[in-house]
Protein backbone atom coordinates (compact mmCIF):
# COMPACT_ATOMS: atom_id res chain seq x y z
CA UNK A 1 -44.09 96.44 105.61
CA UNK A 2 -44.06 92.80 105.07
CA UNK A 3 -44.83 93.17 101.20
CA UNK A 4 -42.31 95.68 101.05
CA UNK A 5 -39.27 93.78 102.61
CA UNK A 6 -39.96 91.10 100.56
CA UNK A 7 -40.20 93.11 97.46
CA UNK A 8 -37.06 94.71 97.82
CA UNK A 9 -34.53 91.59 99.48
CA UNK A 10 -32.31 91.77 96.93
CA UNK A 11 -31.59 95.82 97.09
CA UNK A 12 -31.64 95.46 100.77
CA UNK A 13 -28.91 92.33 100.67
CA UNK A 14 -27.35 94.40 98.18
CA UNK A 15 -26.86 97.35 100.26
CA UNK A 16 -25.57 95.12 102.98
CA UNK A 17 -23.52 93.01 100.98
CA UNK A 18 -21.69 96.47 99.77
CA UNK A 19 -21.53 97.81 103.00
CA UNK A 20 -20.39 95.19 105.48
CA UNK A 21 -18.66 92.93 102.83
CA UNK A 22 -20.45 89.47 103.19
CA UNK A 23 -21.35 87.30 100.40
CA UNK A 24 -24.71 87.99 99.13
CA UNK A 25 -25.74 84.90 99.71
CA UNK A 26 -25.29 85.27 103.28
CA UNK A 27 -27.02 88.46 103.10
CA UNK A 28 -30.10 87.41 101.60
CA UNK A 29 -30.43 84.51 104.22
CA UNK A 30 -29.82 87.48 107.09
CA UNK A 31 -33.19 89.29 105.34
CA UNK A 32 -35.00 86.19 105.41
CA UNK A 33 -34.65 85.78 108.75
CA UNK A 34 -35.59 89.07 109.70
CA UNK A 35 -38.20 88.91 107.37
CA UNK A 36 -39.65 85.97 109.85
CA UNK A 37 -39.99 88.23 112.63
CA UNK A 38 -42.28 90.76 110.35
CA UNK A 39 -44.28 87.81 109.80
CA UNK A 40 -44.33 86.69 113.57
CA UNK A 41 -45.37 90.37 114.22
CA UNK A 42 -47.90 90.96 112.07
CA UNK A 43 -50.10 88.20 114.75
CA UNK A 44 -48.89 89.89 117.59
CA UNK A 45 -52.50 91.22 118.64
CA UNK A 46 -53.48 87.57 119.27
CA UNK A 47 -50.86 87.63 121.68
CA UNK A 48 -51.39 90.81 123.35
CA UNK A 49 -55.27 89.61 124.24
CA UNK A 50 -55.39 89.25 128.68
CA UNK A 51 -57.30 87.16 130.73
CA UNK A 52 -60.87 87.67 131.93
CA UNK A 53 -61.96 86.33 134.99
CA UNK A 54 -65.93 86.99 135.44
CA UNK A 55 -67.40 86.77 139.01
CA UNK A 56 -64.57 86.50 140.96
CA UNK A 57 -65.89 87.69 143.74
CA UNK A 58 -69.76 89.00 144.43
CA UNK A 59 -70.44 90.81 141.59
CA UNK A 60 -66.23 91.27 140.67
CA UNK A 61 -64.59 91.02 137.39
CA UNK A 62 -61.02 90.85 137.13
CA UNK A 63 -58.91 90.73 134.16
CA UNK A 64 -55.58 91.49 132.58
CA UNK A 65 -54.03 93.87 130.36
CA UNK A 66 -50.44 94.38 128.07
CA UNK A 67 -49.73 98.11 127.30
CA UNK A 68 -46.76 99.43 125.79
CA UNK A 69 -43.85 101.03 127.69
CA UNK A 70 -43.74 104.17 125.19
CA UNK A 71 -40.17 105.48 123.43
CA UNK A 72 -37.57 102.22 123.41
CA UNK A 73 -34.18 102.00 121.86
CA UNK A 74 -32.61 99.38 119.60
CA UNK A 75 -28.91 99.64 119.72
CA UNK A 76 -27.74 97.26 116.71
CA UNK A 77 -23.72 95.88 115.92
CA UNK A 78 -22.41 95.42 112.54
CA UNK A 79 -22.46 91.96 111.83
CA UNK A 80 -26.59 91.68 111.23
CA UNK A 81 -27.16 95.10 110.20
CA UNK A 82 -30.49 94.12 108.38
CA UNK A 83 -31.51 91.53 110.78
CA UNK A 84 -31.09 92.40 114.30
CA UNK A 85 -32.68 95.58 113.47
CA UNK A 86 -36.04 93.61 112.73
CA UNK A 87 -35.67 91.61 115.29
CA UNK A 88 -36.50 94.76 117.66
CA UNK A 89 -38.40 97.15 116.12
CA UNK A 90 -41.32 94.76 114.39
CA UNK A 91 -42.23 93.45 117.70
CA UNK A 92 -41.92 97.12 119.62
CA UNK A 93 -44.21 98.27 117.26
CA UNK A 94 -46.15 96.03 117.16
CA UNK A 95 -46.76 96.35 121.12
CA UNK A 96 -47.88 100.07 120.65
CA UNK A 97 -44.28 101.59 121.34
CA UNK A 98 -42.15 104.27 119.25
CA UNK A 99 -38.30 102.60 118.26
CA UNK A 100 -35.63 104.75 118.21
CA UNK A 101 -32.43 102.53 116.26
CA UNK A 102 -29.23 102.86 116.94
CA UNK A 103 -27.08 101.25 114.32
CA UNK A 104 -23.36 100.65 113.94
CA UNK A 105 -21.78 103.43 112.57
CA UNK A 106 -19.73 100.52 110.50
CA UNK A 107 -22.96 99.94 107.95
CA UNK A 108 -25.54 102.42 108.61
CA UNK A 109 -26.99 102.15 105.27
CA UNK A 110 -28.98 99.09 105.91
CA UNK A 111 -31.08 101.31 109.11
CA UNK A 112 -31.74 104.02 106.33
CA UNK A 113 -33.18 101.60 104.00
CA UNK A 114 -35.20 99.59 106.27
CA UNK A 115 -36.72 103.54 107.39
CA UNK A 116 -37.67 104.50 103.57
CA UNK A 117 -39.66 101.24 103.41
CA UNK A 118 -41.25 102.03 106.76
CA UNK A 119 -42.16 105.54 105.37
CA UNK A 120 -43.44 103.95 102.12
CA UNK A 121 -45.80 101.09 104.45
CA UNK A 122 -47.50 104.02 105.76
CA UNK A 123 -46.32 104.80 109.38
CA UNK A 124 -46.60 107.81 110.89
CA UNK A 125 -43.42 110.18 111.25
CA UNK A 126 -42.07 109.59 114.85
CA UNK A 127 -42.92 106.12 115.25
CA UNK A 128 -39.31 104.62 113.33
CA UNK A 129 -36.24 107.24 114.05
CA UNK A 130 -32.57 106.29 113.21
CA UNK A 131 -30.18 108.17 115.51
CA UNK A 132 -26.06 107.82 114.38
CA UNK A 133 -23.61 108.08 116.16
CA UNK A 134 -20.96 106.46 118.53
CA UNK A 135 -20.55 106.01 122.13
CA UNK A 136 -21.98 109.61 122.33
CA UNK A 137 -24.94 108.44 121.18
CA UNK A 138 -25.76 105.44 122.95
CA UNK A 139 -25.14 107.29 126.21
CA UNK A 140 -27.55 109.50 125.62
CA UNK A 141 -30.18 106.85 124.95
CA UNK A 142 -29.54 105.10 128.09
CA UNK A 143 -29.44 108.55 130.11
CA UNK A 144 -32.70 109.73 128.00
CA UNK A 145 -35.38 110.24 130.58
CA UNK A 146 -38.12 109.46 127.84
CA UNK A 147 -36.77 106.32 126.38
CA UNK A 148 -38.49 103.22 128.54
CA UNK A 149 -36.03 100.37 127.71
CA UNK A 150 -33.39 99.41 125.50
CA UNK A 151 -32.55 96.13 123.69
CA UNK A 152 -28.93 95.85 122.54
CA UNK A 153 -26.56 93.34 120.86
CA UNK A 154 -23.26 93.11 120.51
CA UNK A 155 -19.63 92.47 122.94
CA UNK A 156 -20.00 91.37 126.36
CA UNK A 157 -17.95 93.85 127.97
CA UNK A 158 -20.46 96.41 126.23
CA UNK A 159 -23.51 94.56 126.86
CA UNK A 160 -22.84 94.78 130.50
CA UNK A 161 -22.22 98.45 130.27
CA UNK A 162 -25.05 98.95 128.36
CA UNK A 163 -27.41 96.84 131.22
CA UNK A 164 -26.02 98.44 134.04
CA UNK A 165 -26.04 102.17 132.57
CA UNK A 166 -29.13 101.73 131.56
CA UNK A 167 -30.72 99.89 134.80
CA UNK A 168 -29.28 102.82 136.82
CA UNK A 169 -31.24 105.23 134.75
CA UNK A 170 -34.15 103.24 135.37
CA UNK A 171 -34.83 101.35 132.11
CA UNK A 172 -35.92 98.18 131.36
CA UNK A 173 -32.88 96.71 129.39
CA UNK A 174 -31.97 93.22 127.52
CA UNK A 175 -28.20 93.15 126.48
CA UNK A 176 -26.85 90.31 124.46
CA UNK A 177 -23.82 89.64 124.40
CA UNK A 178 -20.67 87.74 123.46
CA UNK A 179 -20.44 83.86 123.08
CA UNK A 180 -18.06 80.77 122.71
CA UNK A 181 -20.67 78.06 121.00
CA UNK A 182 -19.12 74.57 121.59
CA UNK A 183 -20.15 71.55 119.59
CA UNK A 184 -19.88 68.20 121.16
CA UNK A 185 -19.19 65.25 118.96
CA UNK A 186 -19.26 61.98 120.53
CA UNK A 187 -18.27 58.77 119.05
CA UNK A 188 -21.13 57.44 117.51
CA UNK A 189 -21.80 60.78 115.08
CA UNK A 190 -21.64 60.60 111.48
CA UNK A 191 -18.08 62.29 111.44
CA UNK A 192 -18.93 63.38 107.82
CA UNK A 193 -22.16 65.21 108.53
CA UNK A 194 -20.50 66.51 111.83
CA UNK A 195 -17.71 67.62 109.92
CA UNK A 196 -19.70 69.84 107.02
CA UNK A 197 -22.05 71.22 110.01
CA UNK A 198 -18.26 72.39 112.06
CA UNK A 199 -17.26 73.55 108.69
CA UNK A 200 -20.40 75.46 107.86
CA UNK A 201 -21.14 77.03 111.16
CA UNK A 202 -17.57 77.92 111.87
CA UNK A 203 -16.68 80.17 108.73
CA UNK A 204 -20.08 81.31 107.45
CA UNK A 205 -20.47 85.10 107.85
CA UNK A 206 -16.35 84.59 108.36
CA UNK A 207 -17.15 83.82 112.15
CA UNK A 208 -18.70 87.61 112.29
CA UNK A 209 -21.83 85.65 114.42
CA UNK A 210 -22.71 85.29 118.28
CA UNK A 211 -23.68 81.78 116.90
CA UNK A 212 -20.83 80.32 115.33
CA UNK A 213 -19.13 77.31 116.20
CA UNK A 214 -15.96 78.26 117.33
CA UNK A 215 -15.09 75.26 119.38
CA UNK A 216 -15.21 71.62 118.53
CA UNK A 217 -15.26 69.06 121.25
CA UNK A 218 -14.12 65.90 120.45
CA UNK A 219 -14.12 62.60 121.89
CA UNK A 220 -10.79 61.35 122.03
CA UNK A 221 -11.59 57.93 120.08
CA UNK A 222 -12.75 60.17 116.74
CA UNK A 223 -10.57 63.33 117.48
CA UNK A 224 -7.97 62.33 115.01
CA UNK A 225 -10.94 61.38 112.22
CA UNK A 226 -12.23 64.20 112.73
CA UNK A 227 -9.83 66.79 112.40
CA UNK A 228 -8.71 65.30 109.30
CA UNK A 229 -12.18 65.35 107.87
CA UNK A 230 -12.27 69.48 109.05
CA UNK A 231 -9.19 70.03 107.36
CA UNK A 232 -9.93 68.39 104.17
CA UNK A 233 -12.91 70.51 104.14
CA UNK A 234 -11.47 73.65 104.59
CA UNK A 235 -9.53 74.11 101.22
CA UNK A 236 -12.82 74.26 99.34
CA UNK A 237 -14.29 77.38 100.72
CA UNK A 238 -13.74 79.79 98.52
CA UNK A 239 -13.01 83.44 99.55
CA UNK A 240 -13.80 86.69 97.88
CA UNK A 241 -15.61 89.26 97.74
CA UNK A 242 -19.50 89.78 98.06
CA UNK A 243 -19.04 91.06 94.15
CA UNK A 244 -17.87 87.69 93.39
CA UNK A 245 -20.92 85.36 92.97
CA UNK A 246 -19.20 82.36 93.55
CA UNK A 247 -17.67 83.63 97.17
CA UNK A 248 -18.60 81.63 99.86
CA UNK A 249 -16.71 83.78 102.34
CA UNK A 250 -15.98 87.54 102.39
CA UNK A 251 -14.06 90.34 104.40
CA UNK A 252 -13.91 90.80 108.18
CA UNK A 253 -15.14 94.18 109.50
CA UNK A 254 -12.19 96.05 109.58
CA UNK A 255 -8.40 95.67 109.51
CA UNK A 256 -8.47 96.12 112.88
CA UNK A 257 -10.25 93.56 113.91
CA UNK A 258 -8.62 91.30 110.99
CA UNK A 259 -5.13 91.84 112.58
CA UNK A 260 -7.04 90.85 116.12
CA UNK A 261 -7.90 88.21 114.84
CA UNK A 262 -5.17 86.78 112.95
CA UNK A 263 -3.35 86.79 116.31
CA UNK A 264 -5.25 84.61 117.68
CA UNK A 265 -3.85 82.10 114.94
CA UNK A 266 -0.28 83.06 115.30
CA UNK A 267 -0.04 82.46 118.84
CA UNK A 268 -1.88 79.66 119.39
CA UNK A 269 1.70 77.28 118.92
CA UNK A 270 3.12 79.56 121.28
CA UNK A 271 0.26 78.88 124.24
CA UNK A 272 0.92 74.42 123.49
CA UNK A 273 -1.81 74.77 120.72
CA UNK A 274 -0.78 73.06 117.38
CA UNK A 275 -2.25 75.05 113.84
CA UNK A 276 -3.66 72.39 111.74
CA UNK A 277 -4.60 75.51 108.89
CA UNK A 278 -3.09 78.74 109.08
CA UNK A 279 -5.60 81.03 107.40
CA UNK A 280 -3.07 84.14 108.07
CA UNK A 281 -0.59 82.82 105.66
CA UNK A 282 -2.38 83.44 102.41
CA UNK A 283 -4.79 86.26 103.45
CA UNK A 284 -5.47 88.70 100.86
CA UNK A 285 -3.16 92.06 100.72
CA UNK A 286 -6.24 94.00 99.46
CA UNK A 287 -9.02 94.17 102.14
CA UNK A 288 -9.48 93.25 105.59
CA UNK A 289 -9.51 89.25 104.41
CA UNK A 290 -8.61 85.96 106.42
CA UNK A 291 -8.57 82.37 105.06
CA UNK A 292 -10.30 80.04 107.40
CA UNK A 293 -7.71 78.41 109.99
CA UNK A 294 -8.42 75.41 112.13
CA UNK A 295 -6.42 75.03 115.41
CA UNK A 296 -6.40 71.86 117.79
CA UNK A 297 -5.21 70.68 121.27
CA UNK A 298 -6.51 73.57 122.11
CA UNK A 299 -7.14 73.69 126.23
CA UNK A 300 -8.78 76.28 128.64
CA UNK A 301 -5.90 78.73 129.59
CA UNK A 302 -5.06 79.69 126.32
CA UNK A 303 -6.13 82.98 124.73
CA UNK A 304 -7.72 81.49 121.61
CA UNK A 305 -9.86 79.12 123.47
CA UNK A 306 -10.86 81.89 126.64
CA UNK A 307 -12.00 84.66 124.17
CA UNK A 308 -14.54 85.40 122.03
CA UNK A 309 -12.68 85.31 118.85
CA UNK A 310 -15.40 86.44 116.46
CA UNK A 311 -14.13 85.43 112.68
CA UNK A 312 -12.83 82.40 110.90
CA UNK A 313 -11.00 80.09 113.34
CA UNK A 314 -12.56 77.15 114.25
CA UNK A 315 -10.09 75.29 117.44
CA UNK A 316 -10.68 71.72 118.78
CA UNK A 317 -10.40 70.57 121.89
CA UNK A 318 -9.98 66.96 122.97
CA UNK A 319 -12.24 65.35 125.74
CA UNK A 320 -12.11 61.56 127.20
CA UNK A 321 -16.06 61.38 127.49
CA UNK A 322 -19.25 63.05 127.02
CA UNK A 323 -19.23 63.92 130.85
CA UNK A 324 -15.92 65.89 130.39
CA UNK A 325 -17.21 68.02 127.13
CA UNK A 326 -20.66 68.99 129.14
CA UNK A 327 -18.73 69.98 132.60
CA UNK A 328 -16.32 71.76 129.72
CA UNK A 329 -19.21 73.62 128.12
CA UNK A 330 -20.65 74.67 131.52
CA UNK A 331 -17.47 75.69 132.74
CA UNK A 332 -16.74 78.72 130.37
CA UNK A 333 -18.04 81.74 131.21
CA UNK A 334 -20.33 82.35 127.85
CA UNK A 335 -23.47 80.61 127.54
CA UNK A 336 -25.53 81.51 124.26
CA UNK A 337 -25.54 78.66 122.04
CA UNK A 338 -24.23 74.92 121.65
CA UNK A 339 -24.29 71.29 119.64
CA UNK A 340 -24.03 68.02 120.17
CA UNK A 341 -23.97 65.53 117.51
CA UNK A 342 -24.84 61.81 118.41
CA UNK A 343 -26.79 58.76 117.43
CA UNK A 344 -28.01 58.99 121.06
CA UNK A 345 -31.32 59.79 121.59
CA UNK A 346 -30.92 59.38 125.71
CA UNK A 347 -28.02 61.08 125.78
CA UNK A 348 -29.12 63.84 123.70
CA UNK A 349 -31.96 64.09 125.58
CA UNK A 350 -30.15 64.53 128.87
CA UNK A 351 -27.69 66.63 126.97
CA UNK A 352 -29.87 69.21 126.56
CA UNK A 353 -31.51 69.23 130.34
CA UNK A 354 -27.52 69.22 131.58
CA UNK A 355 -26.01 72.14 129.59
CA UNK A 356 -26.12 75.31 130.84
CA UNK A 357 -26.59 76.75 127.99
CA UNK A 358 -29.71 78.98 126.23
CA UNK A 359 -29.85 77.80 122.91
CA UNK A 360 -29.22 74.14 122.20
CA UNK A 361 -29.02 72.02 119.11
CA UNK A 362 -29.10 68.59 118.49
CA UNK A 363 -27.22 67.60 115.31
CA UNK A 364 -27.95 70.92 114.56
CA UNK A 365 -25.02 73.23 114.69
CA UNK A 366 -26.72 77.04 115.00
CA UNK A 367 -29.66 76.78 116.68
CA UNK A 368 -30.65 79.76 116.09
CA UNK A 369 -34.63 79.59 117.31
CA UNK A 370 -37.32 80.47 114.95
CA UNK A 371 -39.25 83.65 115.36
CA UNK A 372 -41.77 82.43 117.33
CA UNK A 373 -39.22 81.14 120.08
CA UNK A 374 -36.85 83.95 121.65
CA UNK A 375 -33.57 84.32 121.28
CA UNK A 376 -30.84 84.46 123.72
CA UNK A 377 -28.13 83.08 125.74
CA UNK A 378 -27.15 82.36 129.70
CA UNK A 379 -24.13 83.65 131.66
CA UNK A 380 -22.38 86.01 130.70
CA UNK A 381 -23.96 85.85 127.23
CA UNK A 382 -27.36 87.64 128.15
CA UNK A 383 -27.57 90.89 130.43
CA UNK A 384 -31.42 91.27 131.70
CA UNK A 385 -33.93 88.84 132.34
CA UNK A 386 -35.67 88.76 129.10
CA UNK A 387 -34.33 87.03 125.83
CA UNK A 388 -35.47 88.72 122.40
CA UNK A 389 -38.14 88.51 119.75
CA UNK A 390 -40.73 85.89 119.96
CA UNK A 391 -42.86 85.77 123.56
CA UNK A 392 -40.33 87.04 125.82
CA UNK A 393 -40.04 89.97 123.22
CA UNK A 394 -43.58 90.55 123.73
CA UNK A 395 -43.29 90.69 127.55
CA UNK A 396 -40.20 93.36 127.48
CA UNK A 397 -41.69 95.60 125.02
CA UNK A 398 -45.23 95.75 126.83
CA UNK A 399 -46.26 95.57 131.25
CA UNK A 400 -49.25 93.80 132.60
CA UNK A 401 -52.06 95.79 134.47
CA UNK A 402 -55.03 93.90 135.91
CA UNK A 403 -58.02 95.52 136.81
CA UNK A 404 -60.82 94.24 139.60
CA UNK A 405 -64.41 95.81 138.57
CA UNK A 406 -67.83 96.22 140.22
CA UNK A 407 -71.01 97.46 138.89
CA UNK A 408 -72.64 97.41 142.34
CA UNK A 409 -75.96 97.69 143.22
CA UNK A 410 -75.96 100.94 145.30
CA UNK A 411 -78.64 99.24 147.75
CA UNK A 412 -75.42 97.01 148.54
CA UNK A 413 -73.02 99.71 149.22
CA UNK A 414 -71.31 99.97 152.76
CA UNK A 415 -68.06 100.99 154.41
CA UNK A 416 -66.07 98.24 155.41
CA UNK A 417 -62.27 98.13 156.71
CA UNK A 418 -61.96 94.61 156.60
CA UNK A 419 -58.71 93.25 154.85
CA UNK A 420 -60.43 92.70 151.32
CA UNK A 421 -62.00 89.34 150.71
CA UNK A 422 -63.71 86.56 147.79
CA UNK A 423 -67.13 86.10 148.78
């Protein structure tokens, strides 16, 4: 399977890139990336080995086991349709289990692809099944008496429905969901290299990420710098479609969820906000497509700095010290990922014991963790106990068993009804 995906990348991004409407350079990094977790995968059964504790006790053995939980669901959103896929199903596979993927019914196409190369790989019919659908669907997954658990990304409002449906029926369930990724630039950062990282993690994939910068914290001694270096950024990014080669930035989703959006941007004056770059103004007329806009004096209250926004607006909000941005960042309700960029190693360093966060970067502004770390968020960013992929990944798709042996001698053998004991 691993040959295969990397073999056929560039149909795969294709098909996504037609689909969803992101760049295909963005789409060939979201196949890489899910092309990691095959890889981490394929050494799973060094992973899955248990402990082995001989002679515990007179003539006792006791070790450990990891066996599968049986038929689990993947239920995928639209913004990774390539990726978050993989991040499931190689891993649940892996363990021993049959997958049964949901994926959005936005860009389906990807699922059916990634099942033809499954078929080709060699596994059996029945182990991979792709199930469309809509709400109907997914209820029936987390009502389904056979399927064991259920991993799911997307909103947070749907993540907790998914958790606590699914709970009730008696499932083992991770649910990821929404975020509001802060970035904390204090006054000894390179404002340049802070400023492309902002830029970069703000508007790539148009914002469509759980892991995009959406908020920029700034220390009141470099706010103004900064903001001017963000906006004299923002021009260059070039918007288009993912036919266009030299696009750096394509559609949103939907006009729906453009509109959304956009509305966010024109009533951020309204709430005391001021719009440094209105990306509404010289949006597209054909296609669901947004400039990028950059919004500042932006304060907790106000609906673009409360909500998940999810595309290309990128808002700053103005802190006296680095004590004020971390009680900020700990105050909001989402906790998935988040930045700071210093010089600092000791603060940095305390930085990242402070926030109360999951996924942390320093000077690095998506830390999103490689495959052999998991993935996932705190708060109300992460529904379930277990984060995904990597060794937590491994622990929700399997359940421990340990079993205590004796070979006895049958010379030896006597009732007792002691309390068992080590001799």
């Amino acid at each position: 399977m691993r040959e295969l995906v990397d073999a056929n990348r560039k149909e795969l991004a294709n098909i996504v890139s037609l689909e969803h409407g992101k760049v295909p350079s963005d789409a060939m990094g979201e196949i890489a990336r899910g092309l990691e977790n095959i890889e981490f995968a394929c050494g799973i059964p060094a992973m899955l080995k248990g402990g082995y504790s001989e002679q515990a006790s007179g003539g006792v053995d006791v070790y450990s086991i990891r066996q599968p939980l049986g038929v689990v669901a993947g239920i995928t959103p639209f913004n990774f349709p390539a990726m978050v896929p993989m991040w499931m199903f190689a891993n649940a596979i892996m363990c021993g289990n049959t997958f049964v993927l949901k994926p959005s019914e936005k860009d389906p196409s990807a699922a059916m692809f990634v099942a033809d190369l499954l078929r080709q790989a060699g596994l059996p019919e029945g182990v991979f099944n792709v199930v469309h659908g809509d709400k109907i669907a997914v209820d029936r997954l987390l009502e389904h008496k056979d399927i064991q658990s259920v991993s799911f990304v997307g909103s947070t409002p749907i993540a907790k429905y998914v958790y606590e449906t699914g709970t009730k029926n008696g499932k083992r369930v991770q649910a990821l969901g929404g975020a509001k990724n802060h970035m904390l630039v204090l006054p000894d950062a390179d404002l340049d290299m802070a400023a492309d990282a902002a830029v970069s993690a703000a508007y790539g994939s148009a914002g469509e990420r759980c892991m995009a910068v959406s908020v920029v914290l700034a220390v009141d001694t470099v706010a103004d710098a900064l903001v001017e270096k963000l906006k004299s950024r923002i021009p260059n990014i070039k918007v288009g479609p993912g036919t266009d080669p030299s696009a750096e930035m394509g559609p949103l989703i939907s006009r729906e969820h453009r509109d959304k959006v956009a509305s966010f941007v024109t009533n951020a004056n309204a709430e005391g906000a001021k719009v440094v770059v209105d990306g509404t103004d010289k949006a597209k007329d054909a296609g669901f497509f947004l400039n990028p806009s950059l919004i500042d004096n932006v304060k907790p209250g106000m609906k673009c700095y409360d909500e998940e926004i999810f595309g290309p607006v990128l808002t700053v909000m103005r802190v006296k010290s680095y004590q004020e941005g971390l009680d900020t960042i700990n105050a909001n309700q989402f906790g998935n990922g988040t930045a700071i960029f210093t010089r600092d190693g000791g603060v940095a360093r305390q930085f990242q014991f402070d926030v109360q966060v999951g996924m942390v970067g320093i000077n690095v502004p998506i830390p999103v963790p490689v495959s052999y770390y998991s993935f996932g968020g705190w708060k109300a960013s992460l529904f379930g106990d277990q984060h995904m992929y990597g060794p937590e990944g491994i622990n929700f798709f399997t359940r421990g068993k340990v079993v205590t042996s004796r070979w006895p001698d049958p010379r030896t053998s006597s009732v007792n009804l002691g309390f068992p004991q080590n001799r």
